[in-house]
C-alpha atoms as a PDB file:
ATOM      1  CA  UNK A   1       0.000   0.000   0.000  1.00  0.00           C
ATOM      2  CA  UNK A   2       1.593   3.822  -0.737  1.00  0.00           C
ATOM      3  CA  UNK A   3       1.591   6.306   1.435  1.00  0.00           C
ATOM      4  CA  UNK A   4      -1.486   8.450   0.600  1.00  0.00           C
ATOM      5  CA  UNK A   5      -3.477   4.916   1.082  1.00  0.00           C
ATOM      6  CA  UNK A   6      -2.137   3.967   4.106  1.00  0.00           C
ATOM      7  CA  UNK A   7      -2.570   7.698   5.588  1.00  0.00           C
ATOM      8  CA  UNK A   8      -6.501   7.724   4.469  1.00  0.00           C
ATOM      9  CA  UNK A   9      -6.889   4.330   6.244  1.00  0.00           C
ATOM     10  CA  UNK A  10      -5.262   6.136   9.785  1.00  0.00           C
ATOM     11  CA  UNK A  11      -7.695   8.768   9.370  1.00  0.00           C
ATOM     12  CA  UNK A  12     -10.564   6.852   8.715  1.00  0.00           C
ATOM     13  CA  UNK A  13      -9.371   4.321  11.810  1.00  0.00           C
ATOM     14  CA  UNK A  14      -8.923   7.573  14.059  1.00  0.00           C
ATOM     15  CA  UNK A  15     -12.337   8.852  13.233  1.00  0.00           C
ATOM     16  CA  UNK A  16     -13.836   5.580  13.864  1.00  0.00           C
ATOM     17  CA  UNK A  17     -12.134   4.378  17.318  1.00  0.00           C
ATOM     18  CA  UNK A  18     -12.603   8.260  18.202  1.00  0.00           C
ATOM     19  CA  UNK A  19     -16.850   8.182  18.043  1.00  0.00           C
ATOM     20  CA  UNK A  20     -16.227   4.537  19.540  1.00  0.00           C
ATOM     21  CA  UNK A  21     -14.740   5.990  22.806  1.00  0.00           C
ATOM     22  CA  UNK A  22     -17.171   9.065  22.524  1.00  0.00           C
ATOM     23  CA  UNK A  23     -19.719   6.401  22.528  1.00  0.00           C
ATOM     24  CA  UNK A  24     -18.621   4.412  25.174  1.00  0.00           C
ATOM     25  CA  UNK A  25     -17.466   7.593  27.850  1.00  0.00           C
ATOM     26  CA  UNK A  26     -20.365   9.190  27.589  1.00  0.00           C
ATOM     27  CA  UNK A  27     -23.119   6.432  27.343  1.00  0.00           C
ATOM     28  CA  UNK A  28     -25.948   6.466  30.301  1.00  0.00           C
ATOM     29  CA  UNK A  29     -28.301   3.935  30.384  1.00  0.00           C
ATOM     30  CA  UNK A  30     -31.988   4.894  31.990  1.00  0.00           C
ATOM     31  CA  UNK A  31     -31.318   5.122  35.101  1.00  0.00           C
ATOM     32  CA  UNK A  32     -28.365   7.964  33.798  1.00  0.00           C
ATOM     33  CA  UNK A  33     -26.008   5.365  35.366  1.00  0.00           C
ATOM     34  CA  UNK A  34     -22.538   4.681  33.056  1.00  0.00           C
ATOM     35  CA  UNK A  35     -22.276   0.956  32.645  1.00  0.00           C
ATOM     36  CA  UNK A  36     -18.723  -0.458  33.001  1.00  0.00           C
ATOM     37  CA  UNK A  37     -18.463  -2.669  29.975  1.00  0.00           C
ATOM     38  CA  UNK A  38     -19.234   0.602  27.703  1.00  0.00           C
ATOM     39  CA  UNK A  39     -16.624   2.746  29.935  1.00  0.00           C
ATOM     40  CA  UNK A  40     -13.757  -0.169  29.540  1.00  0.00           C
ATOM     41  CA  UNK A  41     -14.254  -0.414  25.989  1.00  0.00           C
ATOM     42  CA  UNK A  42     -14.961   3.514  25.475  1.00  0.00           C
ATOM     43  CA  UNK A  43     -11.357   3.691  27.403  1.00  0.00           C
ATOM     44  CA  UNK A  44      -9.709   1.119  24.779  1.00  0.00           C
ATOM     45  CA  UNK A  45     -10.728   2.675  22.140  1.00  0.00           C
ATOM     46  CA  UNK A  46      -9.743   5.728  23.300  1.00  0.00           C
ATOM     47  CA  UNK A  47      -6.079   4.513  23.371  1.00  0.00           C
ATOM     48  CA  UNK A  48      -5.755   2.923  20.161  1.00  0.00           C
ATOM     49  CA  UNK A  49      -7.063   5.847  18.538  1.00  0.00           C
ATOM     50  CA  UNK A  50      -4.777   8.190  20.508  1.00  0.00           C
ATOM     51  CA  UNK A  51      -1.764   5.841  19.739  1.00  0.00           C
ATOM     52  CA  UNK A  52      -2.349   6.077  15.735  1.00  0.00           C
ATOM     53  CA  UNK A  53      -3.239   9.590  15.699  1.00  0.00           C
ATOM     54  CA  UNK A  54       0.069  10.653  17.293  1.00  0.00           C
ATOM     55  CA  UNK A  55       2.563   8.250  15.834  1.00  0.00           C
ATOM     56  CA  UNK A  56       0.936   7.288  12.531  1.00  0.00           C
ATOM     57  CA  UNK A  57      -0.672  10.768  11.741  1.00  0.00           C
ATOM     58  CA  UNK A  58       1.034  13.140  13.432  1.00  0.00           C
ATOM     59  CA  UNK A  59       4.644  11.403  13.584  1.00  0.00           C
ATOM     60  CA  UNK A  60       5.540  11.821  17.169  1.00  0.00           C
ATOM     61  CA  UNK A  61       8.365   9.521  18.579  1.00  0.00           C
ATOM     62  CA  UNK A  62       8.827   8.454  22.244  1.00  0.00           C
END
């Protein structure tokens, strides 16, 4: 894959894991209680996308 492929499949990857974690942080049920499974996966998802947007996207090296 070339680079202008492989940087349009980041993006598309960061916008998806980033409404995932949106999703999952700031999901209520009816009671306007968070349930755990959505907050653990919210958090997950939260990471991967943070980990590809700033060494995949944005270049930053540890």
């Amino acid at each position: 894959m070339n680079w202008p492929d492989s940087q349009l499949l980041n993006i598309l990857f960061v916008a998806i894991t980033g409404f995932i974690a949106w999703h999952g942080i700031s999901y209520r049920d009816q009671n306007g209680e968070r349930e755990w499974g959505h907050l653990l996966f919210g958090c997950i998802a939260l990471l991967f996308c943070l980990r590809v947007l700033l060494t995949d996207i944005l270049g930053v090296r540890f």
